[in-house]
N, C-alpha and C. Protein backbone atom coordinates (compact mmCIF):
# COMPACT_ATOMS: atom_id res chain seq x y z
N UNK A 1 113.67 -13.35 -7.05
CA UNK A 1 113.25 -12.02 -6.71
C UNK A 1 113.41 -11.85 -5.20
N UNK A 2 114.06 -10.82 -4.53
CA UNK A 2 113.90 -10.60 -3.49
C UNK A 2 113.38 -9.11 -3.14
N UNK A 3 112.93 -9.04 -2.01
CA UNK A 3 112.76 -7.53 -1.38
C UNK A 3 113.95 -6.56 -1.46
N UNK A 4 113.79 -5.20 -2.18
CA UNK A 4 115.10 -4.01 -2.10
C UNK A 4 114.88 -3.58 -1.18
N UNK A 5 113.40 -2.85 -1.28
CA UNK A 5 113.08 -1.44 -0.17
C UNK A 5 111.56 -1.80 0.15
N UNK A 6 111.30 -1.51 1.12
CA UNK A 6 109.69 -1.24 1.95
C UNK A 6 109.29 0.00 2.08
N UNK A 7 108.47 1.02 1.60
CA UNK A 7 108.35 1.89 1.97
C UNK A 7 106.86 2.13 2.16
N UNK A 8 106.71 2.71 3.68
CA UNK A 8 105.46 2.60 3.99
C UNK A 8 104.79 4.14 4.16
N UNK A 9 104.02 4.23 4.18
CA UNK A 9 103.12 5.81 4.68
C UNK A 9 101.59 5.95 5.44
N UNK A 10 101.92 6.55 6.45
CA UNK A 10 100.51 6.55 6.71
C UNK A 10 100.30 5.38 8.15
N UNK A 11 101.44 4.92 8.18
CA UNK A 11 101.37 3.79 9.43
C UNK A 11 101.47 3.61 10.14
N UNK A 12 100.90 4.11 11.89
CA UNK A 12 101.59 3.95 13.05
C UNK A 12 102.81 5.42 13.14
N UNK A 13 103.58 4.83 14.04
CA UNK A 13 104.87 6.06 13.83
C UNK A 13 105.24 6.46 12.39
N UNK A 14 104.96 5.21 11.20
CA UNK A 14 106.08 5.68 9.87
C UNK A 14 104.90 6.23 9.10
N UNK A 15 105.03 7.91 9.32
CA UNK A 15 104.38 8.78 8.26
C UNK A 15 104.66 9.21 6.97
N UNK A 16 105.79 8.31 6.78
CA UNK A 16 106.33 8.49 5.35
C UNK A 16 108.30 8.07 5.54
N UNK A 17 108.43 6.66 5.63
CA UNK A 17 109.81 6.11 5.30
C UNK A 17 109.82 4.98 4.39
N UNK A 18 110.83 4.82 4.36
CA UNK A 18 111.09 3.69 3.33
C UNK A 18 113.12 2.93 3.94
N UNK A 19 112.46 1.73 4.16
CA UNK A 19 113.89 0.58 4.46
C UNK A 19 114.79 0.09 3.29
N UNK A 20 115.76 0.62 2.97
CA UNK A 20 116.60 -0.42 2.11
C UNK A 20 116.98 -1.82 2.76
N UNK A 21 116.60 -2.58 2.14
CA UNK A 21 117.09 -4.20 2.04
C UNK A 21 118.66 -4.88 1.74
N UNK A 22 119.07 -5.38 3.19
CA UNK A 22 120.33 -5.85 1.67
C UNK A 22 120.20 -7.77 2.14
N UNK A 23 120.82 -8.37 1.42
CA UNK A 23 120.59 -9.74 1.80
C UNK A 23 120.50 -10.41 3.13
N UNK A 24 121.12 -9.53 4.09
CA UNK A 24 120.92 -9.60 5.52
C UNK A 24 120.69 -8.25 6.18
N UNK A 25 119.12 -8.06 6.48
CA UNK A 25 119.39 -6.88 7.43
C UNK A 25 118.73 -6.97 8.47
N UNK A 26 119.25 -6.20 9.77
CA UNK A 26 118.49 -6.63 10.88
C UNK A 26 117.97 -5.28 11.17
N UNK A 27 117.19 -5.06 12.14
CA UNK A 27 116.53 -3.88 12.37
C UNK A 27 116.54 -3.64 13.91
N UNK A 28 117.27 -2.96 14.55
CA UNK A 28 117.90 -2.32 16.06
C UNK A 28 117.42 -0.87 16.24
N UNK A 29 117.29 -0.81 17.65
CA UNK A 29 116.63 0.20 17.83
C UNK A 29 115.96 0.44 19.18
N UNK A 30 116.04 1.86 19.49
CA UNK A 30 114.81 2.04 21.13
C UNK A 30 113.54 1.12 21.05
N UNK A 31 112.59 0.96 21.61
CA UNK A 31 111.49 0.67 21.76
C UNK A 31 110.64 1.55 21.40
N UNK A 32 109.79 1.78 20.45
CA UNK A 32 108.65 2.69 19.81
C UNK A 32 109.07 3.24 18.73
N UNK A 33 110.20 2.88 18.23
CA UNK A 33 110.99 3.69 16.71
C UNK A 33 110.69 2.66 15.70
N UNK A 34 109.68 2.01 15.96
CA UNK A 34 108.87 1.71 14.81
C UNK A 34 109.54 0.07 14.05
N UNK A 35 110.35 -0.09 14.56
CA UNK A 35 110.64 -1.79 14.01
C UNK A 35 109.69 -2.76 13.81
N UNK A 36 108.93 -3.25 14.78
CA UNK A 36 107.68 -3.52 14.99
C UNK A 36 106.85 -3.40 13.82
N UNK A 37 106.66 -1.93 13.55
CA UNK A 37 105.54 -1.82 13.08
C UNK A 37 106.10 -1.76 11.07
N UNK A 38 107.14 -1.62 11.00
CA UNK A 38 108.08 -2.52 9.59
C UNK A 38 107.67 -3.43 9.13
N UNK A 39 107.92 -4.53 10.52
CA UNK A 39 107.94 -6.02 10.01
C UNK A 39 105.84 -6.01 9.96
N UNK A 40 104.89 -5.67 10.41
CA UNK A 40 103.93 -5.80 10.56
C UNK A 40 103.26 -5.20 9.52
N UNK A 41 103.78 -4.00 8.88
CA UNK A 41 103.55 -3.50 7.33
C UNK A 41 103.83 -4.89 6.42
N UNK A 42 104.81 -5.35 6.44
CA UNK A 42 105.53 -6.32 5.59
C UNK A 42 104.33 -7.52 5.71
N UNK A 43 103.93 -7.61 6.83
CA UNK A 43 102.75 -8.69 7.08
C UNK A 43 101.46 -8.37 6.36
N UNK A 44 100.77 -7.18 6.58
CA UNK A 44 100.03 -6.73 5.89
C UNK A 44 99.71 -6.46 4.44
N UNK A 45 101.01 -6.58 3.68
CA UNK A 45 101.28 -6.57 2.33
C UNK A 45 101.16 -8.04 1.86
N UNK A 46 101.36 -8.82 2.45
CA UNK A 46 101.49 -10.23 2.20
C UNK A 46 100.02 -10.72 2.63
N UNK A 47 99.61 -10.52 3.66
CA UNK A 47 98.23 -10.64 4.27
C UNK A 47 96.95 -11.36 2.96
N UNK A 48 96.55 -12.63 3.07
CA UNK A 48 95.48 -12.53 1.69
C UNK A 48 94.01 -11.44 2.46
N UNK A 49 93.73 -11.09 3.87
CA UNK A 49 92.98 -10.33 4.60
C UNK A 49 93.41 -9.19 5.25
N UNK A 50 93.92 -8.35 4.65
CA UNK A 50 94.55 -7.29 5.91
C UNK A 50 93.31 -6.64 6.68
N UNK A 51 94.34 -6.56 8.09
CA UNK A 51 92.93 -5.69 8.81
C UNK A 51 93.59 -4.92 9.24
N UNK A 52 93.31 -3.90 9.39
CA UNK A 52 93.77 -2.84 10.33
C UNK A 52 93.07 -2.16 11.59
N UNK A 53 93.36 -1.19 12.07
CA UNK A 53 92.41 -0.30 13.39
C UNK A 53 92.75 0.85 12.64
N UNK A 54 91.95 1.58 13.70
CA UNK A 54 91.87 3.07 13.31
C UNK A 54 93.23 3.65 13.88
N UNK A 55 93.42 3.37 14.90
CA UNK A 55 94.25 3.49 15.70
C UNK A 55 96.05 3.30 15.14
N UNK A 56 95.78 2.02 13.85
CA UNK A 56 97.14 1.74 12.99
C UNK A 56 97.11 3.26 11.86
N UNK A 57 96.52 3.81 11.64
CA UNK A 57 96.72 5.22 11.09
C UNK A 57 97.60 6.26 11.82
N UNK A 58 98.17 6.87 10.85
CA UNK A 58 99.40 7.72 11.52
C UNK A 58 98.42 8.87 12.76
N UNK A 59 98.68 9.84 13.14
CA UNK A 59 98.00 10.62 13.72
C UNK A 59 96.61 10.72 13.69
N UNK A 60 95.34 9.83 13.64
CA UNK A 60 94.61 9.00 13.45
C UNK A 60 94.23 9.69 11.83
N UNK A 61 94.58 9.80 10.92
CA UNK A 61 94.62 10.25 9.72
C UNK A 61 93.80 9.15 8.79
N UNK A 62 92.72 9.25 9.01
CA UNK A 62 92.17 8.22 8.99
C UNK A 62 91.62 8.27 7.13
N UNK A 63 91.72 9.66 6.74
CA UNK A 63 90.96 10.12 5.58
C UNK A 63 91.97 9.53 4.17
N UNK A 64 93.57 9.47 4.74
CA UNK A 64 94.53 9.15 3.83
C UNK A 64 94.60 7.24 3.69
N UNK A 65 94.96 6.55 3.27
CA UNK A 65 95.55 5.62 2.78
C UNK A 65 96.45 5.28 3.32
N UNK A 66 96.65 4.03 4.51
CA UNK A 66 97.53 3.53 4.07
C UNK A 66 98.63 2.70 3.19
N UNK A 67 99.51 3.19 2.68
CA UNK A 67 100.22 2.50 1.62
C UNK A 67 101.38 1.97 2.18
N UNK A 68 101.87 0.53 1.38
CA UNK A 68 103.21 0.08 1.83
C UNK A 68 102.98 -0.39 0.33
N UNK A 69 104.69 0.36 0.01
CA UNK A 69 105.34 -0.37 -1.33
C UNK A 69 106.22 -1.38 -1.17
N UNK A 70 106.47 -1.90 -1.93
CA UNK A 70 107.61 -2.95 -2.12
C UNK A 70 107.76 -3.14 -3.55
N UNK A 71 109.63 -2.45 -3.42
CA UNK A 71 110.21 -2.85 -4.61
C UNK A 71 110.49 -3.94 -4.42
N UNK A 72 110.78 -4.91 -5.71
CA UNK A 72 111.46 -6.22 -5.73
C UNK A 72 112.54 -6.20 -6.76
N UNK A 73 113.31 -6.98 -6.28
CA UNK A 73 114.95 -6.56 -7.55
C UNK A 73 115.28 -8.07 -7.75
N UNK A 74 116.38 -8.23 -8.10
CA UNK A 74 117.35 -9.53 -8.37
C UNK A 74 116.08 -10.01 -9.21
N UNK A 75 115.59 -9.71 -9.81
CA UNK A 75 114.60 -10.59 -10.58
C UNK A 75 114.97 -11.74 -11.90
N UNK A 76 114.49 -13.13 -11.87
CA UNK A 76 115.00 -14.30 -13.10
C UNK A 76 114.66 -13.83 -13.99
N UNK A 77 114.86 -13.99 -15.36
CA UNK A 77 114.87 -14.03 -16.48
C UNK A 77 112.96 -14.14 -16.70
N UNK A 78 112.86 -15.42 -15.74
CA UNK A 78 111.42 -15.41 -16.28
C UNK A 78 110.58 -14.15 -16.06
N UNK A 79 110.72 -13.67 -14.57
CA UNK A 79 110.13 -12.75 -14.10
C UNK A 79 110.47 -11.85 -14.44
N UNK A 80 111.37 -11.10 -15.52
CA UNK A 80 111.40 -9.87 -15.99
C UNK A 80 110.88 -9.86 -16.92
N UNK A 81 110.65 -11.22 -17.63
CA UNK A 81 110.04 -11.14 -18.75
C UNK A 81 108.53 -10.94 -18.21
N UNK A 82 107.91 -11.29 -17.24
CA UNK A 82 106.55 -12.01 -17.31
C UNK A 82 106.02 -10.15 -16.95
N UNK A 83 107.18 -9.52 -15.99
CA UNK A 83 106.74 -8.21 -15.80
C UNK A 83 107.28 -7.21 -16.50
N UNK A 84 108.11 -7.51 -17.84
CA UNK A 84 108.72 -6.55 -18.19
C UNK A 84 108.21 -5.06 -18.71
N UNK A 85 106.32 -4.96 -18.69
CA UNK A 85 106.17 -3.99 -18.43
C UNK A 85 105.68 -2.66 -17.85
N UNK A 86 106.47 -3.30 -16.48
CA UNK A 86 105.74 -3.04 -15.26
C UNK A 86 107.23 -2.41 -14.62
N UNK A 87 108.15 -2.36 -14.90
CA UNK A 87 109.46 -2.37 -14.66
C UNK A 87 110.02 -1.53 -14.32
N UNK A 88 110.47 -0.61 -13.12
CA UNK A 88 111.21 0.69 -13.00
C UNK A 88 112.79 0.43 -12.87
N UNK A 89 113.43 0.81 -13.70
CA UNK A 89 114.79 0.81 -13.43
C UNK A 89 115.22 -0.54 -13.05
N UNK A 90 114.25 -1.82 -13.63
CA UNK A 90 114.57 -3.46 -13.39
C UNK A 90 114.33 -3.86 -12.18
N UNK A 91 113.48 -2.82 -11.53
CA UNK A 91 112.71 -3.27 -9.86
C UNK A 91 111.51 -3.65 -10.43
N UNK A 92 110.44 -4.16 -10.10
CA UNK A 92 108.47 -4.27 -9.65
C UNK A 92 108.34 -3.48 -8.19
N UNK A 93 107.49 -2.62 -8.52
CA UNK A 93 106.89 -2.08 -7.32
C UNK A 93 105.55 -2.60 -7.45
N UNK A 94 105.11 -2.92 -6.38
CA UNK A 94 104.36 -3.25 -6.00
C UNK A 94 103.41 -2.25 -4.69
N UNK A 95 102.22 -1.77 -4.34
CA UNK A 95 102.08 -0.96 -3.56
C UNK A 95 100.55 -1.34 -3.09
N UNK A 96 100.35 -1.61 -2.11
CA UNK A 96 98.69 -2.49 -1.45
C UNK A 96 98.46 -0.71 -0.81
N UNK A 97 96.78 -0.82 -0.98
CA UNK A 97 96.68 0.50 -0.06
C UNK A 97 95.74 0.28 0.61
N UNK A 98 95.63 0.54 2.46
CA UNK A 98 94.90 -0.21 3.11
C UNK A 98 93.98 1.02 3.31
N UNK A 99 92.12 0.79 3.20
CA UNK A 99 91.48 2.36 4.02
C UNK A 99 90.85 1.99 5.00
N UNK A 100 90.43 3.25 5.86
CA UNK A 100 89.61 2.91 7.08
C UNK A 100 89.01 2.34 6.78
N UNK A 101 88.05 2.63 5.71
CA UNK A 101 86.57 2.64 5.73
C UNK A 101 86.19 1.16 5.04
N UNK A 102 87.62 0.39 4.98
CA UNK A 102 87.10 -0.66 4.62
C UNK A 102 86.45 -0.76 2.96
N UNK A 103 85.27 -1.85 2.61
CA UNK A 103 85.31 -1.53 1.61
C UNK A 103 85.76 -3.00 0.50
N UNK A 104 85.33 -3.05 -0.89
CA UNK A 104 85.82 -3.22 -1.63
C UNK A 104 87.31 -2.81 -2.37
N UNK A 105 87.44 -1.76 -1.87
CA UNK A 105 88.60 -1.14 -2.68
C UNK A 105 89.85 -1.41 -1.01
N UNK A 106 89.78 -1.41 0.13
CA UNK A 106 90.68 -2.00 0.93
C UNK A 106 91.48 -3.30 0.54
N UNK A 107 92.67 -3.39 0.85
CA UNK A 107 94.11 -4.33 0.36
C UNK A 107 93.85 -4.19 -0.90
N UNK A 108 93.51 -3.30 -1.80
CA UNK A 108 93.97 -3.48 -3.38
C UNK A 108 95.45 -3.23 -3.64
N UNK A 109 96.05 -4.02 -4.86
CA UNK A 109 97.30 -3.79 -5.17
C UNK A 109 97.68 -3.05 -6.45
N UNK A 110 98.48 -2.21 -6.46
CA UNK A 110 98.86 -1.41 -7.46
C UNK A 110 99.92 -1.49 -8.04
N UNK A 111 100.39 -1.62 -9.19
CA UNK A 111 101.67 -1.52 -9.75
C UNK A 111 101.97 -0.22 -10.31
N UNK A 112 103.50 -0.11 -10.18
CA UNK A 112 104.29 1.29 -11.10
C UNK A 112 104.56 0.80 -11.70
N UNK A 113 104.07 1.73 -13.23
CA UNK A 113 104.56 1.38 -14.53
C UNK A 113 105.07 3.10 -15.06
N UNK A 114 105.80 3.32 -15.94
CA UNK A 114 105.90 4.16 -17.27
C UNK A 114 104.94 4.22 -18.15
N UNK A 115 103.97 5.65 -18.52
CA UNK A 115 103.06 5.94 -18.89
C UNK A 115 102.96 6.85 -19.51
N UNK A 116 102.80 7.21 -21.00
CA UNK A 116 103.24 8.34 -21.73
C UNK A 116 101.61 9.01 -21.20
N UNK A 117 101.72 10.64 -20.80
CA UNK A 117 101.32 11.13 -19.99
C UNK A 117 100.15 11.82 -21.17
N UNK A 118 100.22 11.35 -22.41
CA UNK A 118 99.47 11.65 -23.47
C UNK A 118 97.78 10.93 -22.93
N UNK A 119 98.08 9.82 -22.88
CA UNK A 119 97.20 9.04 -22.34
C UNK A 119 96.36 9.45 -21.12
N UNK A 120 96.50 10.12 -20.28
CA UNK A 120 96.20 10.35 -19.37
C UNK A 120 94.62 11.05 -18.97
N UNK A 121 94.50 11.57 -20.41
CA UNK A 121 92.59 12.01 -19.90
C UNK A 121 91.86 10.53 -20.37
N UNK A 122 92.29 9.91 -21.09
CA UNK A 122 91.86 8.70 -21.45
C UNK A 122 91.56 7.36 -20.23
N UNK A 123 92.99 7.49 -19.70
CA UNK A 123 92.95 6.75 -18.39
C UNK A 123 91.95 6.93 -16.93
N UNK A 124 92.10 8.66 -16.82
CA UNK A 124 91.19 8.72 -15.97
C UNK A 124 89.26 9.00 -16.59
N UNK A 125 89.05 8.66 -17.39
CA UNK A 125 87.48 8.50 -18.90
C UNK A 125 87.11 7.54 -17.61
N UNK A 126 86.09 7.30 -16.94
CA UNK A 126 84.88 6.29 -17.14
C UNK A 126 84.20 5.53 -17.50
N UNK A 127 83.52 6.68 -18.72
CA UNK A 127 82.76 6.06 -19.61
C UNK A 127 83.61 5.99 -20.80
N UNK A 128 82.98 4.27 -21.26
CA UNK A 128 83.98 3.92 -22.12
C UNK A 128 83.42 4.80 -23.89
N UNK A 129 82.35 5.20 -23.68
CA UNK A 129 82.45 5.99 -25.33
C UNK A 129 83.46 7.14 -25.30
N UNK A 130 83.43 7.85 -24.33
CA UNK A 130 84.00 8.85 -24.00
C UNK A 130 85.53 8.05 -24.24
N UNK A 131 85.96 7.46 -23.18
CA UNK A 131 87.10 7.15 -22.97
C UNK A 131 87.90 6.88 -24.82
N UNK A 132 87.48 6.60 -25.97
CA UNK A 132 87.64 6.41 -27.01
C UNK A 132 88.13 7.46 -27.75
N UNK A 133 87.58 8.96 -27.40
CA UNK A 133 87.34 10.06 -27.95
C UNK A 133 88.52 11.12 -27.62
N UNK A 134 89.93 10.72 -26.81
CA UNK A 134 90.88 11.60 -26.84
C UNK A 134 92.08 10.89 -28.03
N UNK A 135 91.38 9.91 -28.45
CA UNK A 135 92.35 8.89 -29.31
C UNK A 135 92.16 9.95 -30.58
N UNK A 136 90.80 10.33 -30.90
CA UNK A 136 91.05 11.24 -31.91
C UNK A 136 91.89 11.94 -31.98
N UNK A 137 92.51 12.77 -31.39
CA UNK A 137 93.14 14.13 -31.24
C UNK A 137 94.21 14.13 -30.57
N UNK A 138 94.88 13.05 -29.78
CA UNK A 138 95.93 13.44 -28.77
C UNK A 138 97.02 13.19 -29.87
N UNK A 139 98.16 13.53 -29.09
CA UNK A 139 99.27 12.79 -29.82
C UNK A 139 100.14 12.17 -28.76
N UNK A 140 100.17 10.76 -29.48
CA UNK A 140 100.48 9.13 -28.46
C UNK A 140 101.82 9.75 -28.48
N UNK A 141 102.66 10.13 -29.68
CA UNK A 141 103.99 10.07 -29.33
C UNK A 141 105.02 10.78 -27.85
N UNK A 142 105.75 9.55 -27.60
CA UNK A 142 106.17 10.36 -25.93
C UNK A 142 107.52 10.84 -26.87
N UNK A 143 107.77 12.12 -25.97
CA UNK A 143 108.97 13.33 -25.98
C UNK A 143 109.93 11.78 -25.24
N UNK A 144 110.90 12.60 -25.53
CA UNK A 144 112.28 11.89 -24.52
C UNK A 144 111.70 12.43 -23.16
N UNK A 145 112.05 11.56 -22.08
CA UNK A 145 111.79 12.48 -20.52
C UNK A 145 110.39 12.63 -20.95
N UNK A 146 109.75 12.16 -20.93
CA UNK A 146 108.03 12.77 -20.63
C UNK A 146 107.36 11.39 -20.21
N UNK A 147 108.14 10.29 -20.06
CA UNK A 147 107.08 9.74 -19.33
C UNK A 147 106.93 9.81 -17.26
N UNK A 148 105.52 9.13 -17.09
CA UNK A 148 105.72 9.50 -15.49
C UNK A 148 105.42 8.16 -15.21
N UNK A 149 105.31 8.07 -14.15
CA UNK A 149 104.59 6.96 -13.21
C UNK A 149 103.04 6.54 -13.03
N UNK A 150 102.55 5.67 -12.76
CA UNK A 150 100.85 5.85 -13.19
C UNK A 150 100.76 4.16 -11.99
N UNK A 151 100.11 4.38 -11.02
CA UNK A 151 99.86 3.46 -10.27
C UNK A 151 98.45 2.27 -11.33
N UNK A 152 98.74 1.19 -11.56
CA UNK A 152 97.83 0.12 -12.10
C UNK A 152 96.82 -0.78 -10.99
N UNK A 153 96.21 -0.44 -10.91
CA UNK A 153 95.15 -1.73 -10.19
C UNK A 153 95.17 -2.98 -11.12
N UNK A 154 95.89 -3.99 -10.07
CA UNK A 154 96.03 -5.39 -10.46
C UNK A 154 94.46 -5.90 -10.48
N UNK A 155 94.38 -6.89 -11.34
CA UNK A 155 93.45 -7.68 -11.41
C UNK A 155 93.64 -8.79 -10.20
């Protein structure tokens, strides 16, 4: 598995880009166009502690999330199997979202998956009696084209 793309938001200068990867890439540039702060997203994703400042928030935007995704591609046999259903177009995204405020829910990781959009009052249910009770009535079957994206909190 290697890294495709990085795409970060919310970070320093990068208020919303994303890097394609290719087996060698280097990253050139003025001073303050954000290279730096790429490779330091990339750290933070990997991080088993990320920390941040207030100050690492885009325009001190402190109320949003920072997020850095990472697709991963070239994936083995094993690993497509182990994620096969987690899978966009044979990438893993992967997406950590860092908040000010700290927290339990700071460096959590999220996966993109395909999610028939039927599901969806179910997913966002609470309570689990409730959460049981759109099974009555929905209909599971997905249309062609109707599924979306649905970010997963990893265990």
């Amino acid at each position: 598995m290697r890294i495709r793309t990085l795409h970060v938001s919310n970070f320093r200068a990068l208020r919303e880009v994303a890097l394609d990867f290719s087996p060698a890439t280097i990253l050139i540039g003025e001073n303050n166009c954000g290279k730096s702060a790429f490779l330091k997203a990339l750290d933070l994703f990997f991080s088993g502690s990320p920390r941040v400042k207030l100050k690492d928030f885009s325009d001190d935007n402190i109320n949003e999330p920072i997020n850095i995704s990472v697709h991963f591609g070239d994936l083995t046999p094993h690993e497509r199997d182990e994620f096969s259903a987690n899978l966009l177009d044979g990438e893993l995204v992967v997406t950590r979202q860092l908040l000010a405020s700290g927290g339990k829910e700071h460096g959590q990781y999220f996966v993109s998956a395909r999610v028939n959009p039927a599901f969806t009052e179910c997913r966002n249910e609470e309570n689990k009696t409730n959460k049981r009770t759109p099974f009555d009535w929905c209909d599971m079957s997905p249309s062609r084209g109707s599924e979306m994206l649905w970010l997963t909190r990893l265990a």
